[in-house]
C-alpha atoms as a PDB file:
ATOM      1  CA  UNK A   1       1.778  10.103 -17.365  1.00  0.00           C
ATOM      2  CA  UNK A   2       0.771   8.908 -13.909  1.00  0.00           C
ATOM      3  CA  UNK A   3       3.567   7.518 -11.624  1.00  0.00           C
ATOM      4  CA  UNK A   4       3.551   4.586  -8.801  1.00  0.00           C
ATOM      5  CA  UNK A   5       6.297   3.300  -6.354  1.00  0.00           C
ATOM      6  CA  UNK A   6       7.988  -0.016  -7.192  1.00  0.00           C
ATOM      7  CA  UNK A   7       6.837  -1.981  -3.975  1.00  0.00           C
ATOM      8  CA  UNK A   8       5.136  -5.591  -3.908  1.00  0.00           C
ATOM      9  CA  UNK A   9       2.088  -4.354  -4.899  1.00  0.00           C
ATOM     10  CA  UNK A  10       3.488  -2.737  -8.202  1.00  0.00           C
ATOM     11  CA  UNK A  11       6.242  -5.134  -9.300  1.00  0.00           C
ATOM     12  CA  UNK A  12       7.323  -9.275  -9.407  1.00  0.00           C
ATOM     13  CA  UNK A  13      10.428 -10.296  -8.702  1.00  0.00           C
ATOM     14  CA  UNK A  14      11.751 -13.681 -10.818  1.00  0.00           C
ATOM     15  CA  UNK A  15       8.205 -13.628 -12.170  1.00  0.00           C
ATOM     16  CA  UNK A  16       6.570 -14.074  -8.631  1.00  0.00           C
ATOM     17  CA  UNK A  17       4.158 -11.959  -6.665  1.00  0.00           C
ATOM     18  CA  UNK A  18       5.948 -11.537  -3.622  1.00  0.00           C
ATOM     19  CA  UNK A  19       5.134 -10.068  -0.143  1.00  0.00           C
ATOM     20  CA  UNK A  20       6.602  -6.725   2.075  1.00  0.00           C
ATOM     21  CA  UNK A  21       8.253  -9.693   4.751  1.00  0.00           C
ATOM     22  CA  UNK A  22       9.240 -12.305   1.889  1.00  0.00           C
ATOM     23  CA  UNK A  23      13.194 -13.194   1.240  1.00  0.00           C
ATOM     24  CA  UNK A  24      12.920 -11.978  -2.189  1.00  0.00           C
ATOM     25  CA  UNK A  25      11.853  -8.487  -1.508  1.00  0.00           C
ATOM     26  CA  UNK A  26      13.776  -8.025   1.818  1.00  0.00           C
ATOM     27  CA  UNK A  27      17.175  -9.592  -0.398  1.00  0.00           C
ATOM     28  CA  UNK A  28      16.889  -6.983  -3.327  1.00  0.00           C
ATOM     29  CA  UNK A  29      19.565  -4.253  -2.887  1.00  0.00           C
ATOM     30  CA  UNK A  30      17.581  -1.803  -5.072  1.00  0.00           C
ATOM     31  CA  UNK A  31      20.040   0.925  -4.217  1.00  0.00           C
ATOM     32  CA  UNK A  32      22.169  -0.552  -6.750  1.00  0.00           C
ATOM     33  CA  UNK A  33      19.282  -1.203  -9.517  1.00  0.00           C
ATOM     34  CA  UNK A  34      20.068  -0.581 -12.919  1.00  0.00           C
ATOM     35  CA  UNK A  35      17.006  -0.280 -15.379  1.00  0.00           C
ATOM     36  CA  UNK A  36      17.234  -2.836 -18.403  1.00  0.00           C
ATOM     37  CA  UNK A  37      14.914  -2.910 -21.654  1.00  0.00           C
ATOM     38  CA  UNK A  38      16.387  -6.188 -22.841  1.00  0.00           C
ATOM     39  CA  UNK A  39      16.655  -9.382 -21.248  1.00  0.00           C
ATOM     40  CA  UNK A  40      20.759 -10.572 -20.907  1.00  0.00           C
ATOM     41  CA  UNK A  41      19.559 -13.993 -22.163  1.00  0.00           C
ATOM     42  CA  UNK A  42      17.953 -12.882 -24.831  1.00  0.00           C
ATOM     43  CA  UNK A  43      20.690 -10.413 -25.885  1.00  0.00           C
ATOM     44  CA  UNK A  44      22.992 -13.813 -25.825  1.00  0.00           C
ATOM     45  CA  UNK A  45      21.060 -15.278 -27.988  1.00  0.00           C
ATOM     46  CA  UNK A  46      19.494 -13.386 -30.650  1.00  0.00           C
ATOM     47  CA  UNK A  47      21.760 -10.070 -30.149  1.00  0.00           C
ATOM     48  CA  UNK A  48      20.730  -6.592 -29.480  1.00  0.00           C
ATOM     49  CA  UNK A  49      19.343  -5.717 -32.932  1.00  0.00           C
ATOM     50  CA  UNK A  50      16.962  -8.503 -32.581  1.00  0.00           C
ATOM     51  CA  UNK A  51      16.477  -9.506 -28.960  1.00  0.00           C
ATOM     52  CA  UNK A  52      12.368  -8.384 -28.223  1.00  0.00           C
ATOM     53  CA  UNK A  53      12.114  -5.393 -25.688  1.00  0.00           C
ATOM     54  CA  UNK A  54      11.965  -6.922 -21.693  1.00  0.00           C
ATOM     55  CA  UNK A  55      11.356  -3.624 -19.729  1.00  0.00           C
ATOM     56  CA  UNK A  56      12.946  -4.393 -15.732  1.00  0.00           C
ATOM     57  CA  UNK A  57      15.079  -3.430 -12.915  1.00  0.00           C
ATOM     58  CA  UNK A  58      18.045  -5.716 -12.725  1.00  0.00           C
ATOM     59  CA  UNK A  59      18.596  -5.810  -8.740  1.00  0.00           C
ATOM     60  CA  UNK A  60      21.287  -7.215  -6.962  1.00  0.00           C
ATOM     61  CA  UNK A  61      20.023 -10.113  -4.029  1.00  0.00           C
ATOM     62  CA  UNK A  62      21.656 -11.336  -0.556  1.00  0.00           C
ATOM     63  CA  UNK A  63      19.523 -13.905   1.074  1.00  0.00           C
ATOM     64  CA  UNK A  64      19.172 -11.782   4.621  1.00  0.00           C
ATOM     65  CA  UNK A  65      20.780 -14.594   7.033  1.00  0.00           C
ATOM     66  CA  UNK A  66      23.985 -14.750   4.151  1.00  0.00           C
ATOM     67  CA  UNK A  67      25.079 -10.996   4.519  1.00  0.00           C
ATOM     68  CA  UNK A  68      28.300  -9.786   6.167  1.00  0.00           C
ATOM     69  CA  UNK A  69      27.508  -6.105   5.824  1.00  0.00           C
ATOM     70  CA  UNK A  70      29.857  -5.484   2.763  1.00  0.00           C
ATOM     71  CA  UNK A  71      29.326  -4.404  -0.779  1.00  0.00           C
ATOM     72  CA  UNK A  72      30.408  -7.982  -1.561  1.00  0.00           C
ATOM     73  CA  UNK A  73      27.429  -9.396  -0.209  1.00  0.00           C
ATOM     74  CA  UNK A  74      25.341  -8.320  -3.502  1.00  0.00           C
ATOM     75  CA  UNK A  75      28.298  -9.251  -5.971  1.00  0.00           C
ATOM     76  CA  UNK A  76      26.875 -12.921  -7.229  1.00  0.00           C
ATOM     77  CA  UNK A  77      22.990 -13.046  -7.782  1.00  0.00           C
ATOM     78  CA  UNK A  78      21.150 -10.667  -9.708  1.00  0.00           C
ATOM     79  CA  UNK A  79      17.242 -10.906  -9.917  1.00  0.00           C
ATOM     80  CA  UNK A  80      14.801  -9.196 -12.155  1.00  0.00           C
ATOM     81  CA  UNK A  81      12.217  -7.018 -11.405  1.00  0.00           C
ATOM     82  CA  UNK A  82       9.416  -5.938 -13.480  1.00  0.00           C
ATOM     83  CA  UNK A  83       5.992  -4.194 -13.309  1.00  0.00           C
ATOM     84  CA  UNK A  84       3.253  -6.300 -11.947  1.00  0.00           C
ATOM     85  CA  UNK A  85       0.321  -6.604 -14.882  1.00  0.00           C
ATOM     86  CA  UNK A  86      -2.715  -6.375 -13.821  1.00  0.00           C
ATOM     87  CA  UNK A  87      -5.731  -8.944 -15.124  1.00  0.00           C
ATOM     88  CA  UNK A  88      -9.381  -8.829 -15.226  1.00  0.00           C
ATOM     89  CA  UNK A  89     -12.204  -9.909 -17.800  1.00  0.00           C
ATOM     90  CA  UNK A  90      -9.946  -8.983 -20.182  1.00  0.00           C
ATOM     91  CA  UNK A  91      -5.851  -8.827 -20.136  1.00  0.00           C
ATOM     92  CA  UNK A  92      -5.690  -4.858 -18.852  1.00  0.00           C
ATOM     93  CA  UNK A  93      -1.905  -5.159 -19.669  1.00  0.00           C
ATOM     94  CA  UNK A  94      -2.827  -4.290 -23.446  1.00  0.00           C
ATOM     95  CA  UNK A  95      -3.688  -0.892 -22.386  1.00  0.00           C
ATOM     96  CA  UNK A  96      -0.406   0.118 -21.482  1.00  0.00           C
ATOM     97  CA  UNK A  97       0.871   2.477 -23.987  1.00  0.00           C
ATOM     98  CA  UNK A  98       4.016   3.161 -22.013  1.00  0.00           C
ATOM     99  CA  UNK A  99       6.205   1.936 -18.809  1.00  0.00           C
ATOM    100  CA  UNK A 100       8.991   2.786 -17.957  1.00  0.00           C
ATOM    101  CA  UNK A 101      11.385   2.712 -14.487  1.00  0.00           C
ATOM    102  CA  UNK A 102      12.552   5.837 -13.003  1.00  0.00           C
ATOM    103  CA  UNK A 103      14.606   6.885 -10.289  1.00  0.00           C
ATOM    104  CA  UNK A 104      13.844   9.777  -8.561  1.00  0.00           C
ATOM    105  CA  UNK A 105      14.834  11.588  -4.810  1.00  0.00           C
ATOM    106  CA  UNK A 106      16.253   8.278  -4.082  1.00  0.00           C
ATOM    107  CA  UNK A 107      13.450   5.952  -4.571  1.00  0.00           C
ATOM    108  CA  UNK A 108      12.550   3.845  -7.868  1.00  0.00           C
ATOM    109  CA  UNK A 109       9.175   4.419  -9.191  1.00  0.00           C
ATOM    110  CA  UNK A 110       6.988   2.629 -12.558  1.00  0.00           C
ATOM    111  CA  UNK A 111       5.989   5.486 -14.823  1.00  0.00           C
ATOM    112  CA  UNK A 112       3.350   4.617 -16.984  1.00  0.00           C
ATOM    113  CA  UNK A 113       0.743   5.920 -19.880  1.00  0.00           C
ATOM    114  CA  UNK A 114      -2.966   4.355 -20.583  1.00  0.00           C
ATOM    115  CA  UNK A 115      -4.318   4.196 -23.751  1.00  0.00           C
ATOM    116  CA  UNK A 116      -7.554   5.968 -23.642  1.00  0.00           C
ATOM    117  CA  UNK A 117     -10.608   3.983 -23.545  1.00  0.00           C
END
């Protein structure tokens, strides 16, 4: 089991590859984070017996220029956060045997498993 640190590099946010400086990295409040395995949409819809698995952080967002410095400020918008897959010849993403996020001496980190080649 090898382990990385969510960052830019290692995650999207909403589905985008985003930057260190962009609003949607600097607006997460990851603090608060709460790991998810199934998407609230899809639990809506189909229920949680059959809603497929959606492994992701869901964070709580403040644009930077909206926040008054309270807990309030992260009360309305909540984006998703998920590992970043990684592409090549051939999708590399169906070599993941495992992923998960974990929070650990205050940080969030993606632990994850290979299958062997």
């Amino acid at each position: 089991m090898d382990r990385i640190p969510v960052s830019p590099d290692t995650v999207t946010v909403l589905g985008h590859k985003v930057k260190k400086d962009d609003i949607m990295w600097t607006g997460l409040f990851l603090d608060r984070a709460e790991p998810a395995t199934q998407s609230s949409l899809m639990l809506a819809i189909c229920g949680k017996d059959d809603a497929p698995i959606d492994i992701h952080l869901r964070v709580p967002w403040c644009h930077p220029d909206d926040r008054t410095g309270t807990e309030e400020d992260y009360n309305d918008c909540i984006y998703r956060v998920r590992p970043r897959m990684e592409t090549g010849k051939k999708y590399k993403g169906k070599l993941v045997k495992f992923v998960a996020f974990e929070r650990w001496n205050g940080k969030w980190w993606l632990a994850y498993e290979l299958e062997p080649n």
